[in-house]
Protein backbone atom coordinates (compact mmCIF):
# COMPACT_ATOMS: atom_id res chain seq x y z
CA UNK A 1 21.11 5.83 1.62
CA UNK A 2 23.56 3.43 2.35
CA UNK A 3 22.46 -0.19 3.18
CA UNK A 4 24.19 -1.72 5.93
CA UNK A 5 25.57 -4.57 5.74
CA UNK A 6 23.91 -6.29 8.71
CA UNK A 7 20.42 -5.81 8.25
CA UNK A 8 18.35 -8.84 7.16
CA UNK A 9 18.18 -9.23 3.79
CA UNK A 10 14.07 -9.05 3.23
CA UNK A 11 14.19 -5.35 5.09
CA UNK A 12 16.61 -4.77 2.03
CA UNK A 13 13.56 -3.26 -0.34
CA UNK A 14 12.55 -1.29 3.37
CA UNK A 15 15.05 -0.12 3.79
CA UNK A 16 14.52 3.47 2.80
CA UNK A 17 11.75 3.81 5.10
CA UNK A 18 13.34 2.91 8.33
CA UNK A 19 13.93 5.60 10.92
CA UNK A 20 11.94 8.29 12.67
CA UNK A 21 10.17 10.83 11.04
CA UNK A 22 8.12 13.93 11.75
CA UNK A 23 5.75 16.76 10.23
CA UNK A 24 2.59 18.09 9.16
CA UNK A 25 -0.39 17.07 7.49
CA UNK A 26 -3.84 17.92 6.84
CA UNK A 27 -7.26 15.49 6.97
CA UNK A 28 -9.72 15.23 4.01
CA UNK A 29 -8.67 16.21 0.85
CA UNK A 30 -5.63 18.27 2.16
CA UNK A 31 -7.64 22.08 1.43
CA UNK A 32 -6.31 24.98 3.16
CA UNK A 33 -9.98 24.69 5.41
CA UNK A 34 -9.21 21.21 6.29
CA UNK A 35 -7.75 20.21 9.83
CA UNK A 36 -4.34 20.40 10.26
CA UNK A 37 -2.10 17.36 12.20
CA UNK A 38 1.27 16.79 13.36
CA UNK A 39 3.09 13.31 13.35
CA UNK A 40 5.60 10.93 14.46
CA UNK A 41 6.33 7.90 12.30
CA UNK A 42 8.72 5.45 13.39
CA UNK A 43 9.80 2.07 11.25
CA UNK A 44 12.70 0.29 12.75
CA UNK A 45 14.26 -3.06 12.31
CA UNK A 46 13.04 -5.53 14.34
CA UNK A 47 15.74 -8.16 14.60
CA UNK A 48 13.20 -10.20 12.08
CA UNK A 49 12.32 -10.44 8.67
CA UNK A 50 9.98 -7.46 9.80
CA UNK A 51 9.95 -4.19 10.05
CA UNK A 52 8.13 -2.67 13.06
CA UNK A 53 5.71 0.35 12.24
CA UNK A 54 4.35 3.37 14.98
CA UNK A 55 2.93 6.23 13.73
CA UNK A 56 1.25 9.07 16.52
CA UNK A 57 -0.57 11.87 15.27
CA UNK A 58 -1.99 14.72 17.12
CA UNK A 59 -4.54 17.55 15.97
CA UNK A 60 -2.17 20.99 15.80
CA UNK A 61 -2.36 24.51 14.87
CA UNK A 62 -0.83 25.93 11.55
CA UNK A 63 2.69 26.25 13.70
CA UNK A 64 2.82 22.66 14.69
CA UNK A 65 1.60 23.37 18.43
CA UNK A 66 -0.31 20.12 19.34
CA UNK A 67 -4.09 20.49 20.83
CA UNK A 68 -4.82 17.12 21.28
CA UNK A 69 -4.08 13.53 20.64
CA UNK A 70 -5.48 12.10 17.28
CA UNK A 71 -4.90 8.41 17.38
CA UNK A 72 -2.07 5.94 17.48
CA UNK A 73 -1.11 2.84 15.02
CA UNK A 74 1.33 0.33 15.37
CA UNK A 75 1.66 -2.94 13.50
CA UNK A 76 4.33 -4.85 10.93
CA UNK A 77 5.37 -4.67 7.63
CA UNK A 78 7.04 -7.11 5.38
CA UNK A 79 8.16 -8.59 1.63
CA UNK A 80 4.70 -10.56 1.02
CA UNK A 81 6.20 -14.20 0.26
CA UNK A 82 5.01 -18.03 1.06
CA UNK A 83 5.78 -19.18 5.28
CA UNK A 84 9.50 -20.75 5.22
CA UNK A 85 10.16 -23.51 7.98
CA UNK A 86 13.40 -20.85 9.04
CA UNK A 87 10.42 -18.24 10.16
CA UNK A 88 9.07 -17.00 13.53
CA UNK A 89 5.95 -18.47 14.79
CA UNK A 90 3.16 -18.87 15.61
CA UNK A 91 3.52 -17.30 19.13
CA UNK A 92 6.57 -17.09 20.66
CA UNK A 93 8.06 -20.49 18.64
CA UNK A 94 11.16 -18.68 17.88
CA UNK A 95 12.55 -18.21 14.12
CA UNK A 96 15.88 -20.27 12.72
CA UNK A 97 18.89 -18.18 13.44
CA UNK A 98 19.94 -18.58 9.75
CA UNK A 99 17.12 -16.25 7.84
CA UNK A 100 15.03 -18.33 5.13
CA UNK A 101 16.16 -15.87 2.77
CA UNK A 102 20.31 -15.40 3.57
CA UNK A 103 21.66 -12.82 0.92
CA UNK A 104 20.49 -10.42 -1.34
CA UNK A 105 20.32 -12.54 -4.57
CA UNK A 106 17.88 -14.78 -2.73
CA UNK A 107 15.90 -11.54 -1.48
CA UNK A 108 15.86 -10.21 -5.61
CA UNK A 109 14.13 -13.85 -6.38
CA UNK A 110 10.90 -12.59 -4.98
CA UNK A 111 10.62 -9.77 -7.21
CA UNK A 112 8.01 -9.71 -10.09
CA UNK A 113 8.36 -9.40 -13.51
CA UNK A 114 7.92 -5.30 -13.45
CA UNK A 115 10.71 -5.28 -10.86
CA UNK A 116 8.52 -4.31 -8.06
CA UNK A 117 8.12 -6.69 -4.68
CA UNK A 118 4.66 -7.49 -3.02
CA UNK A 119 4.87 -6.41 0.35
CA UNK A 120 1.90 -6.57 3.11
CA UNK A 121 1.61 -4.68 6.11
CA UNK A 122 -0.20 -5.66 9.51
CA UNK A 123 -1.77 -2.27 11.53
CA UNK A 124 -4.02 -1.77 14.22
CA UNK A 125 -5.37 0.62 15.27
CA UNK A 126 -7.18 2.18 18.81
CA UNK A 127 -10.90 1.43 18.87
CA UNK A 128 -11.24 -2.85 18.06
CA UNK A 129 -10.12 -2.06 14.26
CA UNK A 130 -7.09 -4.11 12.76
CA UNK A 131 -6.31 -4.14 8.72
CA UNK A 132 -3.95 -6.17 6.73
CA UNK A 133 -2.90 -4.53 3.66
CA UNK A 134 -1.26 -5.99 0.41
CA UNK A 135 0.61 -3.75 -2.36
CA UNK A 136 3.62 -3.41 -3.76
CA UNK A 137 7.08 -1.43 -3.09
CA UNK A 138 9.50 -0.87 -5.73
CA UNK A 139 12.69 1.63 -4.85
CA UNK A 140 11.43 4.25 -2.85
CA UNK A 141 7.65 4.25 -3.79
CA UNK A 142 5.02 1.74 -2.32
CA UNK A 143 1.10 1.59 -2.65
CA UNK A 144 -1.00 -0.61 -0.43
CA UNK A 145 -4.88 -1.75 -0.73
CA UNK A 146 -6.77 -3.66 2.36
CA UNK A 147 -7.18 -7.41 1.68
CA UNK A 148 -8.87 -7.50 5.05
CA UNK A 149 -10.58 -5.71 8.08
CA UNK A 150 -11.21 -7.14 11.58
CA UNK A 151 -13.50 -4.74 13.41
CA UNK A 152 -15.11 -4.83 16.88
CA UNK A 153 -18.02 -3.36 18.23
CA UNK A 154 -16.19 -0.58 19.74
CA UNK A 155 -15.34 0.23 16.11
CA UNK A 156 -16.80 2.89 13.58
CA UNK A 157 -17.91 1.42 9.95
CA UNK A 158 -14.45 0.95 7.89
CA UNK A 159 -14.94 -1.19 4.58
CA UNK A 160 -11.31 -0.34 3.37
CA UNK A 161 -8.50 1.60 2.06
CA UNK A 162 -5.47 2.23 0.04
CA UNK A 163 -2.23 4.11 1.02
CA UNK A 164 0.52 5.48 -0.81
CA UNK A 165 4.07 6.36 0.62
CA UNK A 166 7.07 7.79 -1.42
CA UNK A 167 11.02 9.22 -0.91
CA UNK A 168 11.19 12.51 -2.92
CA UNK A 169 14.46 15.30 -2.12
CA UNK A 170 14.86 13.01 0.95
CA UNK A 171 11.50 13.73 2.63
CA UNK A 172 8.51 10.80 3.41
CA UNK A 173 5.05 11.86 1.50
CA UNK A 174 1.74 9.75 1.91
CA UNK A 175 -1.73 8.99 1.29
CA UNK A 176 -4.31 7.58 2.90
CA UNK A 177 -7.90 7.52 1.00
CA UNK A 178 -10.69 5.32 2.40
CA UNK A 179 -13.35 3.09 0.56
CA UNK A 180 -17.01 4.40 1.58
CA UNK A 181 -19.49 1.15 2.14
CA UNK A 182 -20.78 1.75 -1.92
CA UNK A 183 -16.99 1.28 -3.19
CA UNK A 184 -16.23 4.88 -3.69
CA UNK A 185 -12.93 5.96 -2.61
CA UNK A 186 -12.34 9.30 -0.69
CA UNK A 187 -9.35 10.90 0.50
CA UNK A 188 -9.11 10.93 3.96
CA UNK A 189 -5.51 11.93 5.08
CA UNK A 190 -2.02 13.07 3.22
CA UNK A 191 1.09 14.46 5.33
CA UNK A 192 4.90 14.95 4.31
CA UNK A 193 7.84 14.30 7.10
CA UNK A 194 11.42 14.44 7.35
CA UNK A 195 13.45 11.78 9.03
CA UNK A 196 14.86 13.17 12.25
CA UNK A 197 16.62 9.90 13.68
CA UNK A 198 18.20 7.50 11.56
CA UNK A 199 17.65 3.59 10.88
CA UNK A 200 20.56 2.82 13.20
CA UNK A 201 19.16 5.13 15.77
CA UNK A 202 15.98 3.75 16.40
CA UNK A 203 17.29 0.10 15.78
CA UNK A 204 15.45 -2.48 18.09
CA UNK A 205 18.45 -5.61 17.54
């Protein structure tokens, strides 16, 4: 992928994730029993240090045909670093128009010894349930771990979870496994996509 040269530098370690993609998945530990689901993942530039994350999914049949919606998260996701006096916030205080991080070189100053770059992503999700993730991304491979949940009442029992993402032959594989309430992990989810719109295409600047 080429990296344009008007994106904001942070997205630069994002980049290969931004765009739309679409395809098939199955809940649980992915076995030919478990349900099947379509989805629609979109991460997109959003004019800010951040990129902007919306993934729909909908139970399907083996050919793709939807049956019914499955659920619906949105949030952000961004190079985990200390708040700058350039950034947006809180509220609507808007962000310097000179990024606290200008160029590339400045952007590779964040990166850990093992060449990777903490990252953290923001997503809620339908039903009073909102986690904040922290992991790591390094080329096209990231992994994620909750550092926090905010639930509701309207929300089901969630202690945690980890995800995984990766680029492989140009399509978007993931995990999702959850953390039962006694610490074991389980997989819950695991799907593979291919981009159908590009990052310019679904750019919000």
């Amino acid at each position: 992928m080429e990296l344009p040269t008007d994106i904001t530098p942070e997205l630069a370690p994002l980049y290969w994730l931004l765009g739309r993609w679409e395809g098939q998945g199955r809940l649980g530990a992915g076995e030919e029993s478990d349900p099947i689901f379509t989805q629609r993942v979109t991460f997109r530039d959003s004019g800010l240090e951040f990129v902007e994350y919306r993934a729909q999914s909908w139970l399907s049949d083996a050919d793709g045909t939807r049956l019914r919606p499955l659920s619906v998260e949105t949030g952000f996701w961004s190079l985990h670093r200390p708040r700058a006096d350039a950034d947006v916030g809180p509220g609507l205080d808007p962000a310097d128009v000179v990024p606290a991080y200008k160029t590339a070189s400045d952007v590779e100053e964040l990166a850990v010894d093992d060449g990777t770059y903490p990252i953290t992503a923001t997503i809620a999700h339908p039903g009073s349930l909102t986690e904040l993730y922290t992991g790591r991304i390094k080329g096209p491979q990231l992994q994620l771990a909750t550092d926090g949940v905010m639930r509701g009442e309207h929300a089901a029992e969630y202690s945690g979870a980890t995800r995984m993402f990766g680029l492989v032959n140009g399509q978007l594989f993931w995990r999702w496994d959850l953390q039962t309430v006694d610490g074991e992990t389980v997989p819950h989810a695991s799907a593979v996509l291919d981009r159908i719109a590009s990052a310019s295409e679904v750019d919000g600047v």
